[in-house]
N, C-alpha and C. Protein backbone atom coordinates (compact mmCIF):
# COMPACT_ATOMS: atom_id res chain seq x y z
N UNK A 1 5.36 -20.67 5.10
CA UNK A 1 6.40 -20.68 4.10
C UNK A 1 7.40 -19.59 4.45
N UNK A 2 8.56 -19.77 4.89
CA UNK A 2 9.68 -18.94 5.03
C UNK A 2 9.96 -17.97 3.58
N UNK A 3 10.18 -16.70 3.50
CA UNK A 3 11.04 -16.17 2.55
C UNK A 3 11.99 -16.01 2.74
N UNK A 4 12.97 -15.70 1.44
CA UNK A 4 14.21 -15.20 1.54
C UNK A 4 14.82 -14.00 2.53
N UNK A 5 15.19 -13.94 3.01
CA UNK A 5 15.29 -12.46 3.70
C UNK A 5 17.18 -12.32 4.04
N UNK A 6 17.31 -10.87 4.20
CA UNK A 6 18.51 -10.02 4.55
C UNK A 6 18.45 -10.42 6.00
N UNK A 7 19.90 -10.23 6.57
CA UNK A 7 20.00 -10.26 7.79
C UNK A 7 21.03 -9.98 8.66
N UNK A 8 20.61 -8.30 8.79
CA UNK A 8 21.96 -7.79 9.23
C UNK A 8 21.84 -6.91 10.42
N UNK A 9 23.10 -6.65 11.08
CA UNK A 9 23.27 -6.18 12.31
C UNK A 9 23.68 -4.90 12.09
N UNK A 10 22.99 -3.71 12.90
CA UNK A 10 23.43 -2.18 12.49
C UNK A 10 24.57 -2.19 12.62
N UNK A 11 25.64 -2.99 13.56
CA UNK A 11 27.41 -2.74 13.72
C UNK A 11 27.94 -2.98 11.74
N UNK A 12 27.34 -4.03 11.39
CA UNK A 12 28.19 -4.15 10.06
C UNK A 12 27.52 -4.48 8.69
N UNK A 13 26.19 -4.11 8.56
CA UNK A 13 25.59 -3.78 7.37
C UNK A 13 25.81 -2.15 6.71
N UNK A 14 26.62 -2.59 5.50
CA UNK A 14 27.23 -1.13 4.89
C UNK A 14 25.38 -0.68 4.31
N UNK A 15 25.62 0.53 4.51
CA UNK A 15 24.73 1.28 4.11
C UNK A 15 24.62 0.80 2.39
N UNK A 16 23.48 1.24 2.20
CA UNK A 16 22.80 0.61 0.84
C UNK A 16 23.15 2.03 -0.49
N UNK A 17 22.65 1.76 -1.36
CA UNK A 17 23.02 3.03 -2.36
C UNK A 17 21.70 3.69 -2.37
N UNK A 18 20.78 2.80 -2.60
CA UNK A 18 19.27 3.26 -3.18
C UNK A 18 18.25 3.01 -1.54
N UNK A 19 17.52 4.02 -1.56
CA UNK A 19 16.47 3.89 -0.28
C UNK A 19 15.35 4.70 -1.07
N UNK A 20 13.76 3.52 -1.16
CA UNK A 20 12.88 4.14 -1.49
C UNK A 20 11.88 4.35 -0.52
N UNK A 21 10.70 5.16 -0.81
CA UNK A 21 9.42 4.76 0.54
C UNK A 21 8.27 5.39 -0.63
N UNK A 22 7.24 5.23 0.27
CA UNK A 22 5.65 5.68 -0.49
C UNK A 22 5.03 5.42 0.96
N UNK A 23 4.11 5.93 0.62
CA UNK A 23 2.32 6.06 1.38
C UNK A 23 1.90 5.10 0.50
N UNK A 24 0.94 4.20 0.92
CA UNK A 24 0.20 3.02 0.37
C UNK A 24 -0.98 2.71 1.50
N UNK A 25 -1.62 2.33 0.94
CA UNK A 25 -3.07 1.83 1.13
C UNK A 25 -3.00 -0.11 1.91
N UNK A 26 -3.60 0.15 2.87
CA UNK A 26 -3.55 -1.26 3.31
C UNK A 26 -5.01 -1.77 3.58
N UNK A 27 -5.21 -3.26 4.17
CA UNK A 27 -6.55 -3.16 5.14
C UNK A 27 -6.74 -2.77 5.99
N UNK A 28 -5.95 -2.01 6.77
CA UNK A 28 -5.17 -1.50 8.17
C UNK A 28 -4.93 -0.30 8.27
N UNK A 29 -5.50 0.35 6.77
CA UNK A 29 -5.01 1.65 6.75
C UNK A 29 -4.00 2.25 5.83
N UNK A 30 -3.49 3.55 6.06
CA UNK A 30 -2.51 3.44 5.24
C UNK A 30 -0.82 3.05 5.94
N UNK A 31 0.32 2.75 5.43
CA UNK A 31 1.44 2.72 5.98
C UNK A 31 2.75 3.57 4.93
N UNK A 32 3.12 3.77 5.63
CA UNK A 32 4.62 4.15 5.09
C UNK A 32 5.65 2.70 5.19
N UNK A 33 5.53 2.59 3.88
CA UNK A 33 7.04 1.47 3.53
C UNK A 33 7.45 1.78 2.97
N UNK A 34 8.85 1.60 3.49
CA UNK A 34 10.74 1.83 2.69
C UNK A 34 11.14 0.88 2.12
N UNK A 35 12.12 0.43 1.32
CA UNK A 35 12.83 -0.24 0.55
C UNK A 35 13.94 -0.04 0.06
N UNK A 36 15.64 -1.08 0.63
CA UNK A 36 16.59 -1.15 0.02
C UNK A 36 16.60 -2.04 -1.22
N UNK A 37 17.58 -2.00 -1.63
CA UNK A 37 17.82 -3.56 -2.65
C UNK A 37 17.65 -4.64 -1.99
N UNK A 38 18.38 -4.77 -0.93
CA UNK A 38 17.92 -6.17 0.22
C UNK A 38 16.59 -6.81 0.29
N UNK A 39 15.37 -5.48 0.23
CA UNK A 39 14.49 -5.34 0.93
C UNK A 39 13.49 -4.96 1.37
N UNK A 40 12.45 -5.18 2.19
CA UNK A 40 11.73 -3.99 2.91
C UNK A 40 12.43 -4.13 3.88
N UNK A 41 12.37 -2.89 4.66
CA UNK A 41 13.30 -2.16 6.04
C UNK A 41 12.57 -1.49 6.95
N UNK A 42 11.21 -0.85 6.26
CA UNK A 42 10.09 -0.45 7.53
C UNK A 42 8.86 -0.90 6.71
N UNK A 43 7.92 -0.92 7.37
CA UNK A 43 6.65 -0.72 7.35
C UNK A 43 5.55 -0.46 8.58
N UNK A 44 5.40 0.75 8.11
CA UNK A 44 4.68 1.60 9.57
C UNK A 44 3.64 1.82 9.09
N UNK A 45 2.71 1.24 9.93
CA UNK A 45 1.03 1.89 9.73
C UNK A 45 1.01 3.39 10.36
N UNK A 46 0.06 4.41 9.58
CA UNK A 46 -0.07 5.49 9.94
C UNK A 46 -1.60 5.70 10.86
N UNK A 47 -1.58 6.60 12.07
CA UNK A 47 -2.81 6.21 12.93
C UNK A 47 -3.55 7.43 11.78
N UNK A 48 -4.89 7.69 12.21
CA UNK A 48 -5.45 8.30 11.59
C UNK A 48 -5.24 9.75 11.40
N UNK A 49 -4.69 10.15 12.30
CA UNK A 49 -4.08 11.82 12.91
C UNK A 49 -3.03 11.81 11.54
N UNK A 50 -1.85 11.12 11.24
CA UNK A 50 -1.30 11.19 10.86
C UNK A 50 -1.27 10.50 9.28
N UNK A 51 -2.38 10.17 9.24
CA UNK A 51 -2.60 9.46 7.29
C UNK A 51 -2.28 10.70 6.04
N UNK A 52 -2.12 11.60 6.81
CA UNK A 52 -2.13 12.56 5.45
C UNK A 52 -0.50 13.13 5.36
N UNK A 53 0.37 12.24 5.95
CA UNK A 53 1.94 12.30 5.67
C UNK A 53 1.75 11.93 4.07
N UNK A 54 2.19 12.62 3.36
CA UNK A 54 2.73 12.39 2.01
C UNK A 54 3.85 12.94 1.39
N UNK A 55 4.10 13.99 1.66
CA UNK A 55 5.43 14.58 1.31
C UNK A 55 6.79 13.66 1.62
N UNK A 56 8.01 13.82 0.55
CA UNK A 56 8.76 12.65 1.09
C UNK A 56 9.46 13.42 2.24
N UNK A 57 9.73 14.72 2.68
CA UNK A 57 10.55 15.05 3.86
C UNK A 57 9.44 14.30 5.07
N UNK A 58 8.68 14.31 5.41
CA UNK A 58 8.23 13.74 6.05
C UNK A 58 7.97 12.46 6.36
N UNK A 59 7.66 11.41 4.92
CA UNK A 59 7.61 10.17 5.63
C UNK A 59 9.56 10.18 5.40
N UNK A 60 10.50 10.77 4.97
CA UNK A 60 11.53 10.25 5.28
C UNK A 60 12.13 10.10 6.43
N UNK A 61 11.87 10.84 7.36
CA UNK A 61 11.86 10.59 9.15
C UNK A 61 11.30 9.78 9.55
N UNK A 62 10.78 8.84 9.00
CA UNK A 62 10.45 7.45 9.43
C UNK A 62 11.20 6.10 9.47
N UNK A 63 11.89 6.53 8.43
CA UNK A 63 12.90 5.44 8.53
C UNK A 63 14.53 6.16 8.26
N UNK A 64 14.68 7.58 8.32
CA UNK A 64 15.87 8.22 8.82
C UNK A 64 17.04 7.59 9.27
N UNK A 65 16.25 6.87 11.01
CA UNK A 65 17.25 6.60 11.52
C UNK A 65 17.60 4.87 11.11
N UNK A 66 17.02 4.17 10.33
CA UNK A 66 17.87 3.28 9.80
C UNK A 66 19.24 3.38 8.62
N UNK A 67 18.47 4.52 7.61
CA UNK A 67 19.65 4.77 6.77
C UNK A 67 20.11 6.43 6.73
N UNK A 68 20.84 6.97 7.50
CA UNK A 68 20.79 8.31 7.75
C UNK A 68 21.69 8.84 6.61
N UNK A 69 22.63 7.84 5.91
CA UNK A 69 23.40 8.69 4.82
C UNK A 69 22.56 9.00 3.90
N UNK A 70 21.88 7.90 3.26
CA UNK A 70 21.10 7.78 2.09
C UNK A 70 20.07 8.51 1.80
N UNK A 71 20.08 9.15 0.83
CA UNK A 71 18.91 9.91 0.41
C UNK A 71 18.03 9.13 -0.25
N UNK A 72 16.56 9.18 0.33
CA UNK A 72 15.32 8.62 -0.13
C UNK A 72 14.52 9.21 -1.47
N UNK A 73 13.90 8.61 -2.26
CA UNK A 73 13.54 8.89 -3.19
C UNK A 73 11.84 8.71 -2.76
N UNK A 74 10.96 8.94 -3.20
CA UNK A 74 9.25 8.62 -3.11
C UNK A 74 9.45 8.09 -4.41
N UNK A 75 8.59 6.65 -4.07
CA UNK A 75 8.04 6.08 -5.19
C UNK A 75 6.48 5.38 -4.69
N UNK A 76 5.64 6.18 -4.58
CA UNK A 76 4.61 5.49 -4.15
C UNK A 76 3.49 4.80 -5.07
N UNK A 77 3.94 4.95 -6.48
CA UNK A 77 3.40 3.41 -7.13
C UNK A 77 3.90 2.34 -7.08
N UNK A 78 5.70 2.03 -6.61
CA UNK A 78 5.71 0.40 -5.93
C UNK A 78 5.43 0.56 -4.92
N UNK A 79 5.44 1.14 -4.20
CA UNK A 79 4.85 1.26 -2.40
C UNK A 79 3.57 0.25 -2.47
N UNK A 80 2.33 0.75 -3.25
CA UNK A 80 1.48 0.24 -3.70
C UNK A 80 1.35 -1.10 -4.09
N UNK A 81 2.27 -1.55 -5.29
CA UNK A 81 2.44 -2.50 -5.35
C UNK A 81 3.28 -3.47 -4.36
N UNK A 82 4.18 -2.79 -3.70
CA UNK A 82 4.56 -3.98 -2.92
C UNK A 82 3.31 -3.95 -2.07
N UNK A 83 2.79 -3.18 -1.16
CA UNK A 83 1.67 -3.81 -0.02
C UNK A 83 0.39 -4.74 -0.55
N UNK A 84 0.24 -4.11 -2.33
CA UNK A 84 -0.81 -5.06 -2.82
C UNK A 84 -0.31 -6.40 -2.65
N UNK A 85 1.37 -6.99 -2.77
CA UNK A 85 1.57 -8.13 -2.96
C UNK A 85 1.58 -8.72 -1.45
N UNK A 86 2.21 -7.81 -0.70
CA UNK A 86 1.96 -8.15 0.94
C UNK A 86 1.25 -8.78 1.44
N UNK A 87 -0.21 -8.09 1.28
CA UNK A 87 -1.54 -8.51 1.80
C UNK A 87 -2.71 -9.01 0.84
N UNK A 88 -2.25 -9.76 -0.27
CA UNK A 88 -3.05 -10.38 -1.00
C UNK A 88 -3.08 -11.96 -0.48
N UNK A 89 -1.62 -12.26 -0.16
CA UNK A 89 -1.75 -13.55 -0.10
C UNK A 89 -2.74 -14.26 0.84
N UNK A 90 -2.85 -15.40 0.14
CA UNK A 90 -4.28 -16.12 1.11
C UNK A 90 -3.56 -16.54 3.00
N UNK A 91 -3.25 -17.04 2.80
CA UNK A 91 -2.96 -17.64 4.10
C UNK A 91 -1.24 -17.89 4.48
N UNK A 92 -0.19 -16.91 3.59
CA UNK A 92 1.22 -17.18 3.47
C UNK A 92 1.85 -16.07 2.97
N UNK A 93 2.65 -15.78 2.96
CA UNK A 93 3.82 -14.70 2.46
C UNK A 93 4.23 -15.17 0.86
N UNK A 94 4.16 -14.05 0.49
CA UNK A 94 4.75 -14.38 -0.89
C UNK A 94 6.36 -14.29 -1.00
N UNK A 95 6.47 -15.55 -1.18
CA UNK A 95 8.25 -16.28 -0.92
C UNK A 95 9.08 -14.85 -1.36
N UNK A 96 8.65 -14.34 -2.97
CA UNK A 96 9.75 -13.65 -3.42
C UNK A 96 9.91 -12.06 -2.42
N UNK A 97 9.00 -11.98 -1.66
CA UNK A 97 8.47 -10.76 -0.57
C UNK A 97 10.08 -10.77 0.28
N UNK A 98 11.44 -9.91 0.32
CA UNK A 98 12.34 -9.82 1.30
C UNK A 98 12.10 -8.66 2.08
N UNK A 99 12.88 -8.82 3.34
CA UNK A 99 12.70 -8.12 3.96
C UNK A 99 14.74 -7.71 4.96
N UNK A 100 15.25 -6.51 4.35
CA UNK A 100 15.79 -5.96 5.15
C UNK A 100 15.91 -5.59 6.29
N UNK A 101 16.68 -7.06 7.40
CA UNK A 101 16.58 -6.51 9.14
C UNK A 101 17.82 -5.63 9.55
N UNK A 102 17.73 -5.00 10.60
CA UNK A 102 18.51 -4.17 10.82
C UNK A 102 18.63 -3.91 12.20
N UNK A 103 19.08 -4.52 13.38
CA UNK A 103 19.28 -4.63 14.73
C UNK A 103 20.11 -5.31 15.39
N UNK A 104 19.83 -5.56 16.75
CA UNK A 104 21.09 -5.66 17.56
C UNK A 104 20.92 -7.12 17.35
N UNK A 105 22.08 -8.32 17.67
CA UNK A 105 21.77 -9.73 17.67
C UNK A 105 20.72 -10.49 18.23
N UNK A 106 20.40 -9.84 19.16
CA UNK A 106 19.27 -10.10 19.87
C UNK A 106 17.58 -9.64 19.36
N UNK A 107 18.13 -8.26 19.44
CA UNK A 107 16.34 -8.46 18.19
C UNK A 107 16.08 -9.25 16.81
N UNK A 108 17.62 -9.19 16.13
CA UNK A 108 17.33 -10.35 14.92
C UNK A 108 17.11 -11.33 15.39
N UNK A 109 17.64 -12.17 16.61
CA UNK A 109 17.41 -13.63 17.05
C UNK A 109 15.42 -13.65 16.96
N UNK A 110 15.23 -12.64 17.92
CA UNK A 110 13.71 -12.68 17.65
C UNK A 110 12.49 -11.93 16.75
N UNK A 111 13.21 -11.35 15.90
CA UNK A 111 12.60 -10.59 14.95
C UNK A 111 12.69 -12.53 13.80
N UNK A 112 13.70 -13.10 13.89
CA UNK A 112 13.80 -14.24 12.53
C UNK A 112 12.57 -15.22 13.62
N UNK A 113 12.24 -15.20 14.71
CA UNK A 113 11.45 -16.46 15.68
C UNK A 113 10.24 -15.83 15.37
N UNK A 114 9.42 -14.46 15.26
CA UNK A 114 8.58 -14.40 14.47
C UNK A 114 7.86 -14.50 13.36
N UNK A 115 8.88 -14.70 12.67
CA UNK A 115 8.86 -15.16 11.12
C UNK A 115 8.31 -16.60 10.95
N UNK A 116 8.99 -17.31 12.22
CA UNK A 116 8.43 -18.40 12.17
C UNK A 116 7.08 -18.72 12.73
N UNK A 117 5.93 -18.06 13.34
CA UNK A 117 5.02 -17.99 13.86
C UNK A 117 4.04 -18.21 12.34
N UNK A 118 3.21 -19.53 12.87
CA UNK A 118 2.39 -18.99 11.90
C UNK A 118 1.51 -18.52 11.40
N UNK A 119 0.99 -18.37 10.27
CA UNK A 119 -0.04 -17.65 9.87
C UNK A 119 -1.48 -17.56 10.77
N UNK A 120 -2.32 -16.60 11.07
CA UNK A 120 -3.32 -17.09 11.61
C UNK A 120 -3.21 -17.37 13.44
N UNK A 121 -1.84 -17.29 13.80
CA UNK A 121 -1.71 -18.32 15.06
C UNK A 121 -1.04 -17.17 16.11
N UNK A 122 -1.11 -17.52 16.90
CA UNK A 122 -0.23 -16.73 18.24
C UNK A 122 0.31 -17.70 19.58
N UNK A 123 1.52 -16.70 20.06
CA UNK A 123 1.98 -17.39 20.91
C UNK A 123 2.48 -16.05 22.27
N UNK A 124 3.00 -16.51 23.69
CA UNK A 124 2.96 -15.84 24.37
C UNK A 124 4.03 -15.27 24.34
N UNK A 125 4.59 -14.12 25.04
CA UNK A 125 5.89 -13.64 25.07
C UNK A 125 7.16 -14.84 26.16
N UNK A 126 6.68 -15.26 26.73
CA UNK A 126 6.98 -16.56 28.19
C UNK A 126 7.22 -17.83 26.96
N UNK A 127 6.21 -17.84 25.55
CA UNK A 127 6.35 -18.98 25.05
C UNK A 127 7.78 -19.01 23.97
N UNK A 128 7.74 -17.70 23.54
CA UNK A 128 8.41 -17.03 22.60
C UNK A 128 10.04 -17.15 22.94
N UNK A 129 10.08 -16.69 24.60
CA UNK A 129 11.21 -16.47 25.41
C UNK A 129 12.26 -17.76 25.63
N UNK A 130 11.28 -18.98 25.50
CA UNK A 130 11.51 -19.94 26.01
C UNK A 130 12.08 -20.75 24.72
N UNK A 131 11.23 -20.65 23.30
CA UNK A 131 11.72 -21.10 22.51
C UNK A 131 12.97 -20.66 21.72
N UNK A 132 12.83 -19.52 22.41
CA UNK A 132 14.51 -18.70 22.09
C UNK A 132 15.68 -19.26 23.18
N UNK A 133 15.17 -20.23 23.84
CA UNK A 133 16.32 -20.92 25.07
C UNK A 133 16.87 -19.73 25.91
N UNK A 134 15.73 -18.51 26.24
CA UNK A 134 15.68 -17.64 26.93
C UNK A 134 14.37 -17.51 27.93
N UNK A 135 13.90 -18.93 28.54
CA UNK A 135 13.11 -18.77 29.75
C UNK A 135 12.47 -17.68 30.35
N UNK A 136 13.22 -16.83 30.91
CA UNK A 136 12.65 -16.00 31.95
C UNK A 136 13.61 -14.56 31.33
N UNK A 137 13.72 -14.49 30.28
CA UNK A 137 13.52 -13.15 29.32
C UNK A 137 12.43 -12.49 28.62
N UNK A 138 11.20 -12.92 29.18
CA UNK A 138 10.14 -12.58 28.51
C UNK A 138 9.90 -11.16 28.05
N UNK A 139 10.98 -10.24 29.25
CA UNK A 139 10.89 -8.98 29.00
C UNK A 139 11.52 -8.33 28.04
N UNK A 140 12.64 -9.06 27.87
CA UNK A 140 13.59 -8.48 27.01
C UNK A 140 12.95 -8.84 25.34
N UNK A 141 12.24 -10.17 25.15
CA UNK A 141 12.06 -10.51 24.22
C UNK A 141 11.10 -9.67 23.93
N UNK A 142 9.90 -9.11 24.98
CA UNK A 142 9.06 -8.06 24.50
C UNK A 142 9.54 -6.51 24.22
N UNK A 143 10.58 -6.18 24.48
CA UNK A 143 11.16 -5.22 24.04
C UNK A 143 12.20 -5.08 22.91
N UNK A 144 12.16 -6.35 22.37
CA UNK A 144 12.49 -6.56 21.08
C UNK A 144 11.62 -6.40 19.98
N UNK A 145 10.72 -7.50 20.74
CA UNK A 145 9.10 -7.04 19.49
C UNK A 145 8.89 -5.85 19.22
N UNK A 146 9.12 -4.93 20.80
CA UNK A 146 8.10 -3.64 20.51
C UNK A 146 9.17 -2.86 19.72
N UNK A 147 10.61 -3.43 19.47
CA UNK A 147 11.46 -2.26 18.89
C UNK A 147 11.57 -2.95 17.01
N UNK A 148 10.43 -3.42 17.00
CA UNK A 148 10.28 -4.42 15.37
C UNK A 148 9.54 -3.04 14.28
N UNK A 149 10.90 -2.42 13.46
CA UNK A 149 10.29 -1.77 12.36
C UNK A 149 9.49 -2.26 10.96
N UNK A 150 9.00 -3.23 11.04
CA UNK A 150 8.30 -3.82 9.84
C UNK A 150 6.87 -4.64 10.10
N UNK A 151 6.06 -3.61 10.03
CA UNK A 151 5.10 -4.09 10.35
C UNK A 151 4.22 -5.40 9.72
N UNK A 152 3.70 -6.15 9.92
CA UNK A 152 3.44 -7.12 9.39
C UNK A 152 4.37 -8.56 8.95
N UNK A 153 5.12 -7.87 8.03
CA UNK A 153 6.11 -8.51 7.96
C UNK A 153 7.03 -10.00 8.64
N UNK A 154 7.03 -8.83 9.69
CA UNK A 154 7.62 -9.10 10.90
C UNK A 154 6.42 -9.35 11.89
N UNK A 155 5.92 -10.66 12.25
CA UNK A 155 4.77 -10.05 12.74
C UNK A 155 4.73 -10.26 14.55
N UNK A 156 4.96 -9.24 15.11
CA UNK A 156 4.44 -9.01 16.42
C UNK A 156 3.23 -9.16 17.04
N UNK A 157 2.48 -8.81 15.73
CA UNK A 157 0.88 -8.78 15.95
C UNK A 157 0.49 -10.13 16.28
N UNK A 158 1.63 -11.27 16.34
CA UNK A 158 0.97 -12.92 16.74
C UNK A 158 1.28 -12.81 18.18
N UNK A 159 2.01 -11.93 18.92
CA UNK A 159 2.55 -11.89 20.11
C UNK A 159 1.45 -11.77 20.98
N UNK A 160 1.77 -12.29 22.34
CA UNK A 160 -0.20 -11.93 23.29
C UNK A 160 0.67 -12.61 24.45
N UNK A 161 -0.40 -11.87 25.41
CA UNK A 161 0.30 -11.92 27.22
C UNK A 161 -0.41 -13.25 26.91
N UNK A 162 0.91 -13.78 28.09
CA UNK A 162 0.36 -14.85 28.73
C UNK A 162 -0.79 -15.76 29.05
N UNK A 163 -1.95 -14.80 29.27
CA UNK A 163 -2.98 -14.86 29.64
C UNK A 163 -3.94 -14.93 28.61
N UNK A 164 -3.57 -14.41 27.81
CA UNK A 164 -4.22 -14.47 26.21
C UNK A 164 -4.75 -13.61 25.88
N UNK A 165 -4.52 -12.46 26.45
CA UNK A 165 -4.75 -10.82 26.26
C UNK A 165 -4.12 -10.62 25.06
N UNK A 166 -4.49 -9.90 24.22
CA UNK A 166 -4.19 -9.56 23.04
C UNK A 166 -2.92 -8.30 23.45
N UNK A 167 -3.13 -7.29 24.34
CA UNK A 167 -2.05 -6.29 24.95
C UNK A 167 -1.78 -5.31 23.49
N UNK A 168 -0.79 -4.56 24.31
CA UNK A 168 -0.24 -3.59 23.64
C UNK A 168 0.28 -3.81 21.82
N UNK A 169 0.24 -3.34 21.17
CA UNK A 169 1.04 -2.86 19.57
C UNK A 169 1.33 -2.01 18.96
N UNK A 170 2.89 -1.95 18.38
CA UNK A 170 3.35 -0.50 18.04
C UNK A 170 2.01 0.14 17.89
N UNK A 171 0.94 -0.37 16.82
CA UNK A 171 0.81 0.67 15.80
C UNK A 171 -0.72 0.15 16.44
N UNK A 172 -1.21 0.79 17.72
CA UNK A 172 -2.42 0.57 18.21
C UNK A 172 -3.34 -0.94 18.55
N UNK A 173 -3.70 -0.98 19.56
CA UNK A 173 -3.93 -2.14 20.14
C UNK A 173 -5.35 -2.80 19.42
N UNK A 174 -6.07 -1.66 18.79
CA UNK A 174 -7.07 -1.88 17.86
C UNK A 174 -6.77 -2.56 16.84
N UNK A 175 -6.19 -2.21 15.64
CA UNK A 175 -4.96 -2.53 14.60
C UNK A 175 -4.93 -4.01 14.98
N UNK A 176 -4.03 -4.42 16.05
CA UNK A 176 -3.25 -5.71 16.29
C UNK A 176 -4.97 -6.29 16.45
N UNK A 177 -6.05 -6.08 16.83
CA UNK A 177 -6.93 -7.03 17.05
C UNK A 177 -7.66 -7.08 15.50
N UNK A 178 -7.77 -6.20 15.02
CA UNK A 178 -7.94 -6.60 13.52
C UNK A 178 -7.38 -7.24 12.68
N UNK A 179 -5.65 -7.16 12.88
CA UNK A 179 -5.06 -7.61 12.06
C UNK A 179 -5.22 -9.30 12.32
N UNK A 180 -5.19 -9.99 13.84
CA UNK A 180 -5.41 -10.97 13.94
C UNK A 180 -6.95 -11.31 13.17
N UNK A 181 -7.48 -10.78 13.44
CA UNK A 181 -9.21 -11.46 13.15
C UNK A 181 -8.95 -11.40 11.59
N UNK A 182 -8.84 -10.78 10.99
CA UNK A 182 -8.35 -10.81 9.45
C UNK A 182 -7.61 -11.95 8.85
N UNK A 183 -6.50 -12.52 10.05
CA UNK A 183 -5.89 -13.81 9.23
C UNK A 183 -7.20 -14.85 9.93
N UNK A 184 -7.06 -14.64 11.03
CA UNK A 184 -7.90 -15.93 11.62
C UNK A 184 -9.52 -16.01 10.41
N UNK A 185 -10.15 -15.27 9.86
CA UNK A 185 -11.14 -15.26 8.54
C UNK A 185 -10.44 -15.83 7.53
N UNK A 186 -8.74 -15.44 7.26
CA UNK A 186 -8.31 -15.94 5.75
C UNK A 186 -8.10 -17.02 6.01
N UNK A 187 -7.61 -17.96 7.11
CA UNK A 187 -7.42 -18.87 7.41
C UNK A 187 -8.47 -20.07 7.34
N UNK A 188 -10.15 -19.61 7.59
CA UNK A 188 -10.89 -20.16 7.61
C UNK A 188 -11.29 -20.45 6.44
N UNK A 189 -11.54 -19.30 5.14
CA UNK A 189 -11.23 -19.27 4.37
C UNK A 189 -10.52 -20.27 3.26
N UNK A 190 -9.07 -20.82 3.39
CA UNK A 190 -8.48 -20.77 3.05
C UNK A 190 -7.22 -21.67 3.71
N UNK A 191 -7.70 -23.01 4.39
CA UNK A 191 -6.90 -23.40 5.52
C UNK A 191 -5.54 -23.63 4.82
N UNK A 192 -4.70 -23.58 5.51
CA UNK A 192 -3.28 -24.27 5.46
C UNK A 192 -3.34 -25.69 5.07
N UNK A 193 -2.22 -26.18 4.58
CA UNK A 193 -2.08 -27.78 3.81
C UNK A 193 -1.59 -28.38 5.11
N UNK A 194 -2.22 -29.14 5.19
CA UNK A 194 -1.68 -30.60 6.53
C UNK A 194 -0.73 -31.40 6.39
């Protein structure tokens, strides 16, 4: 199920008025997620070294360099609630869930081709490249993924070499193999409509 989502290019998305974030609790751990009006705009899992960011000067350097005018506020009881609504759903995104993009034309081209991946499923970076009518960009398209601030969301974590190596993820290569085995259970769970 597609959601609604923002979709803008750092050259000409005016900066927002309001920028929130929190520390929140995931299955994955904890993450730091931000929020415009648009949106969510990051969501970063925190590795374990670093779970005890709570202060807002600190997680505000996390997403800094998307909105550098704006001053951030902490609100980490919707933080909460948005990731509760995130990762509750059974096997789909919850439609009203947006998400604020923010990159060059080219990472939105493939930051929106992940979106379309679905639930539960993966595809290669060669497969990814190709369905972007970019063949033998596999590299570039993986350096789009790896420059994807929204974790989950956005999900990279369906991305896998060629070969069917699970490989590298921002936010630890452990992480990305959980996070898959987690849908691939909700899925079983909980199949998709035919």
């Amino acid at each position: 199920m597609k959601s609604s989502q923002t979709t803008r290019t750092q050259q000409t998305a005016p900066e927002p008025q309001a920028l929130s974030l929190g520390v929140a609790s995931t299955p994955f751990g904890q993450c730091v997620i931000g929020w415009v009006p648009d949106g969510i705009c990051s969501l970063h899992f925190l590795d374990e070294l670093d779970a005890s960011i709570a202060s807002l000067p600190q997680v505000q350097k996390l997403v800094q360099d998307l909105y550098p005018d704006v001053r951030a506020e902490d609100d980490p009881k919707q933080a909460q609630a948005l990731c509760d609504s995130i990762f509750k759903a059974k096997n789909t995104l919850d439609p009203h869930i947006r998400v604020a993009l923010r990159g060059t034309p080219f990472q939105m081209k493939v930051w929106q081709a992940l979106r379309q991946i679905p639930f539960g499923s993966v595809i290669s970076y060669g497969e990814l490249a190709a369905q972007l009518g970019h063949p033998k960009a596999a590299r570039a398209v993986g350096t789009a993924v790896a420059a994807n601030r929204i974790g989950y969301l956005i999900p990279c974590h369906r991305v896998v070499r060629q070969n069917g190596e699970r490989g590298q993820f921002r936010w630890g290569a452990s992480r990305k193999v959980a996070i898959l085995e987690w849908e691939a259970r909700k899925l079983a769970i909980n199949p998709a409509p035919r």
